[in-house]
N, C-alpha and C. Protein backbone atom coordinates (compact mmCIF):
# COMPACT_ATOMS: atom_id res chain seq x y z
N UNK A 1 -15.52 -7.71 -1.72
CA UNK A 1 -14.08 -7.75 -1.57
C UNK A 1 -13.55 -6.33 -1.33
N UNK A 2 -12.50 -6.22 -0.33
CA UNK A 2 -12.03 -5.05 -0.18
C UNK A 2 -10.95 -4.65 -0.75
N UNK A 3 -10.42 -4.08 -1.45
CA UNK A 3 -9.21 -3.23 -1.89
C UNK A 3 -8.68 -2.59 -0.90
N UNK A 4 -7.56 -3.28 -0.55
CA UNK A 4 -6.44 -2.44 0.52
C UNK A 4 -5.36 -2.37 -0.27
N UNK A 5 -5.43 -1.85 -1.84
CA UNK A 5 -4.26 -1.33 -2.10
C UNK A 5 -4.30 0.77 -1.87
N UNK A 6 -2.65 0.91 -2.27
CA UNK A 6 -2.79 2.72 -2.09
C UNK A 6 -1.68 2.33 -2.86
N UNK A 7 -1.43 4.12 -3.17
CA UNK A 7 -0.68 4.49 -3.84
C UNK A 7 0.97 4.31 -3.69
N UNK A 8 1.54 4.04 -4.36
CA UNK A 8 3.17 3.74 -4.10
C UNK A 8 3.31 4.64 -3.78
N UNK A 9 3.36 5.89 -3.84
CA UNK A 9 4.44 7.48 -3.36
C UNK A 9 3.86 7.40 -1.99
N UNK A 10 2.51 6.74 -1.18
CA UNK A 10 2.66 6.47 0.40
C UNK A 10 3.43 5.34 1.14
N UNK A 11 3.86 4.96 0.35
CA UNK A 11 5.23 3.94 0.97
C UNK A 11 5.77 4.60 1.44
N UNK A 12 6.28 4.56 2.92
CA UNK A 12 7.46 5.28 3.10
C UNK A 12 8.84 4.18 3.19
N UNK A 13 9.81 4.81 2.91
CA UNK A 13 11.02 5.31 2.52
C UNK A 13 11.74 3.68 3.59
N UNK A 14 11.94 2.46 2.69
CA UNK A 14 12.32 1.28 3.76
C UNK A 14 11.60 0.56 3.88
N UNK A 15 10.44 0.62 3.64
CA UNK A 15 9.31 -0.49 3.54
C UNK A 15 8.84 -1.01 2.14
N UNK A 16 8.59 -2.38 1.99
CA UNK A 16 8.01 -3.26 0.80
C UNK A 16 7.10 -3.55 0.96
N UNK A 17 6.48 -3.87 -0.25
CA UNK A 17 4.72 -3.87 -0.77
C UNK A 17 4.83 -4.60 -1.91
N UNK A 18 3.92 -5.28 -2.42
CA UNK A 18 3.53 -6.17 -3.65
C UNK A 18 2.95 -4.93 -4.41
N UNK A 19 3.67 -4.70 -5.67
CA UNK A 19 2.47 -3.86 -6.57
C UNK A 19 0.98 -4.99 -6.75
N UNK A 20 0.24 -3.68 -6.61
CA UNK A 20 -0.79 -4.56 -6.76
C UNK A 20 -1.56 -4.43 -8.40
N UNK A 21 -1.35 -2.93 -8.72
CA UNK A 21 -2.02 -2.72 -10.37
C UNK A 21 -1.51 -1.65 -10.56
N UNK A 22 -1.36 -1.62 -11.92
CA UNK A 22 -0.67 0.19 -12.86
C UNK A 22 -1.63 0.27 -13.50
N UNK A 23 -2.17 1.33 -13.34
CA UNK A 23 -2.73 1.98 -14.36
C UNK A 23 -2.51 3.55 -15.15
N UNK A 24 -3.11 3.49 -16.31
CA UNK A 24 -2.61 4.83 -17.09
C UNK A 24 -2.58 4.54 -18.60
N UNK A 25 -1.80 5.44 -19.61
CA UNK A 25 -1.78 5.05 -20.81
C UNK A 25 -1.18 4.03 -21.00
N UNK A 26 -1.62 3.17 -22.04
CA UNK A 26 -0.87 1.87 -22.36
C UNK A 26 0.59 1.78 -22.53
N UNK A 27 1.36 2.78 -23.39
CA UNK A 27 2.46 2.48 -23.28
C UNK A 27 3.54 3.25 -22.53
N UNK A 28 2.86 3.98 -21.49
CA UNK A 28 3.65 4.02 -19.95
C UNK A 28 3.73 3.05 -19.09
N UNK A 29 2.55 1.95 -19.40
CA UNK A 29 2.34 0.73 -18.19
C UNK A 29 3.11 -0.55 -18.67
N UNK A 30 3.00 -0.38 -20.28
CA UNK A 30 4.16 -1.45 -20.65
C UNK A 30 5.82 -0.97 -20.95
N UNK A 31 5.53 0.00 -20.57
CA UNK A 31 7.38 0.12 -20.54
C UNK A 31 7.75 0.37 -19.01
N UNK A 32 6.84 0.13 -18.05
CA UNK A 32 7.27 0.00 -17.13
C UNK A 32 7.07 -1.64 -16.65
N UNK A 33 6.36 -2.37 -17.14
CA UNK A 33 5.98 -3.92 -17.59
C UNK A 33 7.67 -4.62 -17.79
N UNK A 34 8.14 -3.50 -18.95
CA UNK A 34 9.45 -3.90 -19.48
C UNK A 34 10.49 -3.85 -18.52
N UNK A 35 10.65 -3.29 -17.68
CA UNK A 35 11.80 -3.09 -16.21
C UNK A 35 11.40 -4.27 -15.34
N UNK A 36 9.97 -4.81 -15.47
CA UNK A 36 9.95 -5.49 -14.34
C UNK A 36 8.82 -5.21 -13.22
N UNK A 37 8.46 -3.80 -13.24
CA UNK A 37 7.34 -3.44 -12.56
C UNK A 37 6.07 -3.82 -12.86
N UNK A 38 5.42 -4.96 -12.25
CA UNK A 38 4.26 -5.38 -13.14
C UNK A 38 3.42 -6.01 -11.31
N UNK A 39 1.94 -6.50 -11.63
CA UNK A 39 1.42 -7.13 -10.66
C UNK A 39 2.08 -7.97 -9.98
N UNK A 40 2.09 -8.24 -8.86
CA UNK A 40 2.63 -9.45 -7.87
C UNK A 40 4.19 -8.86 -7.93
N UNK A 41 5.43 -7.83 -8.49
CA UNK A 41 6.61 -7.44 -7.68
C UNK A 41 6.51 -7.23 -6.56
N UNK A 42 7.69 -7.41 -5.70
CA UNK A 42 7.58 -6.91 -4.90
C UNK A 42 8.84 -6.26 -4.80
N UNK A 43 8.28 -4.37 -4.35
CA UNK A 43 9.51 -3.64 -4.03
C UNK A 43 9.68 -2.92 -3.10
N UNK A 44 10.60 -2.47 -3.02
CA UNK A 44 11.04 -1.37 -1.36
C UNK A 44 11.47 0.02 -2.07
N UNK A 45 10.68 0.96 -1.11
CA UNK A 45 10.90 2.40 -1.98
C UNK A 45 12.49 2.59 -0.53
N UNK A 46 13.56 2.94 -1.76
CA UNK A 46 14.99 3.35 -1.09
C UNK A 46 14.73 4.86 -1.15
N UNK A 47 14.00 5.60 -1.87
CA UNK A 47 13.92 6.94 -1.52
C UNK A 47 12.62 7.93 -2.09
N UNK A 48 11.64 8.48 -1.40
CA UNK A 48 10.51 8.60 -2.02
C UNK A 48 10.59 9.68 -2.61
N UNK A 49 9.49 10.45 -3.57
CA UNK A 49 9.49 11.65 -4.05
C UNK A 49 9.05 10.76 -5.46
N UNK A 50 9.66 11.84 -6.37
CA UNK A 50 9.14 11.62 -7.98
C UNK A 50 10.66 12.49 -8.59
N UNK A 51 11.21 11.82 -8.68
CA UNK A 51 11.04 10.76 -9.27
C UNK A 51 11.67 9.93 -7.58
N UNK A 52 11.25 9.06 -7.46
CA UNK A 52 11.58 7.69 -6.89
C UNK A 52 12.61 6.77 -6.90
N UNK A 53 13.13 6.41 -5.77
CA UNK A 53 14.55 5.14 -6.36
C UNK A 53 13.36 3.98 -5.45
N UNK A 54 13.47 3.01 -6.35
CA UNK A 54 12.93 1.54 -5.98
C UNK A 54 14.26 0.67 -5.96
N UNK A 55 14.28 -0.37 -5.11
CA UNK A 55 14.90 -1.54 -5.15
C UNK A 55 14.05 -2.67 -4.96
N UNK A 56 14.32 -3.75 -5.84
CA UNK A 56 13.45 -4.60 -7.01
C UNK A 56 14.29 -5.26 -7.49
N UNK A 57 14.11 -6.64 -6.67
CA UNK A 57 15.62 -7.94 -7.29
C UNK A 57 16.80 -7.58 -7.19
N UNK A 58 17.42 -6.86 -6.10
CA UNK A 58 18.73 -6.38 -5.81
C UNK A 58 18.96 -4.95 -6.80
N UNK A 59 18.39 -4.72 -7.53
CA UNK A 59 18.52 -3.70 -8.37
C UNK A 59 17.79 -2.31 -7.98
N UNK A 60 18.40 -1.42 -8.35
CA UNK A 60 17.99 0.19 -7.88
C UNK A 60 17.26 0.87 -9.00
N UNK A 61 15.77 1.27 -8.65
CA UNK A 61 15.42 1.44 -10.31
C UNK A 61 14.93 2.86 -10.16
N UNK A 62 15.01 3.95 -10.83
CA UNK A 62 14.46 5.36 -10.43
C UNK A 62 13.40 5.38 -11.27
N UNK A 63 12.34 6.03 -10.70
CA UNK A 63 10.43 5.65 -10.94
C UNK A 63 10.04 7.29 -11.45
N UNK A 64 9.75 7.96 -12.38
CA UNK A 64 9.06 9.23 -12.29
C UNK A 64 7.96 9.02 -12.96
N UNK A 65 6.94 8.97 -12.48
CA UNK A 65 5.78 9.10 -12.83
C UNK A 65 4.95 10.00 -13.07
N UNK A 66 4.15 10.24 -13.80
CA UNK A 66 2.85 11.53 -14.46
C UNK A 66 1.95 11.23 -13.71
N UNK A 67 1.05 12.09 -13.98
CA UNK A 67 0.04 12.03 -13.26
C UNK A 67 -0.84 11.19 -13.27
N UNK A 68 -1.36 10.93 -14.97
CA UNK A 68 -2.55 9.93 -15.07
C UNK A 68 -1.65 8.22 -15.36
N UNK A 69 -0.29 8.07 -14.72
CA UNK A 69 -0.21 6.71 -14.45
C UNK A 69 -0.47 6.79 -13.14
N UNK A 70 -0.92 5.20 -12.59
CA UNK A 70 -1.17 5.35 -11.24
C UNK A 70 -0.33 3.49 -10.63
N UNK A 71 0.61 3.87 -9.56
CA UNK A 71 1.47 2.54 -9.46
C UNK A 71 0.82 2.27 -8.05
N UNK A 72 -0.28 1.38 -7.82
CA UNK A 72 -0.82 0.89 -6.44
C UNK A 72 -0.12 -0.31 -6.09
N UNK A 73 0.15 -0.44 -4.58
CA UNK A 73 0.93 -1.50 -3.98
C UNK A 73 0.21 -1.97 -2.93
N UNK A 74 -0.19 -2.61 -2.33
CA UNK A 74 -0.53 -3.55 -1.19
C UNK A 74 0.44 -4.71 -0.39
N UNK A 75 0.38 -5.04 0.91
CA UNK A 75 0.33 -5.42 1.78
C UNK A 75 2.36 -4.95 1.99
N UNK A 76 1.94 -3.93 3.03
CA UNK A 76 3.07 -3.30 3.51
C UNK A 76 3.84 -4.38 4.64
N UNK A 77 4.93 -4.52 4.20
CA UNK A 77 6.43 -5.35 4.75
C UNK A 77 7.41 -4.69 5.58
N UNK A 78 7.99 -5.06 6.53
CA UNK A 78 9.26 -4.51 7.16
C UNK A 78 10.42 -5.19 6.40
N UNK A 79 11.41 -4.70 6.25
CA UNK A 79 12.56 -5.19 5.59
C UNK A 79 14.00 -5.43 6.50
């Protein structure tokens, strides 16, 4: 099986993707679990960088992430 996921911060800026897996310390991945960011979302990066604005169910969510979390997304969408 192939893994065609990558990293969310290569989304560019207007395009949607299914997260595909978070990884990192446990309770960075469940408090981002807690917003909503979890396997199978699907979101559109409204502005890239770090920190990040996502939109995710009509809602605008700003993303800053560390280093050793890691937010992978797969199968890139036009919107």
């Amino acid at each position: 099986m192939i893994d065609r996921s990558f990293p969310l911060d290569e989304l560019p800026a207007g395009q949607t993707a299914l997260i595909h897996r978070i990884s990192g310390p446990a309770d960075e991945v469940r408090r981002l679990e807690e917003f909503g960011i979890r396997s199978g979302t699907r979101v559109e990066v409204f502005r890239r960088g770090n920190p990040c604005i996502l939109r995710m169910a009509g809602n605008k969510i700003c993303l800053r992430t560390s280093r050793p979390l890691r937010v992978m997304v797969e199968g890139l969408f036009s919107v």
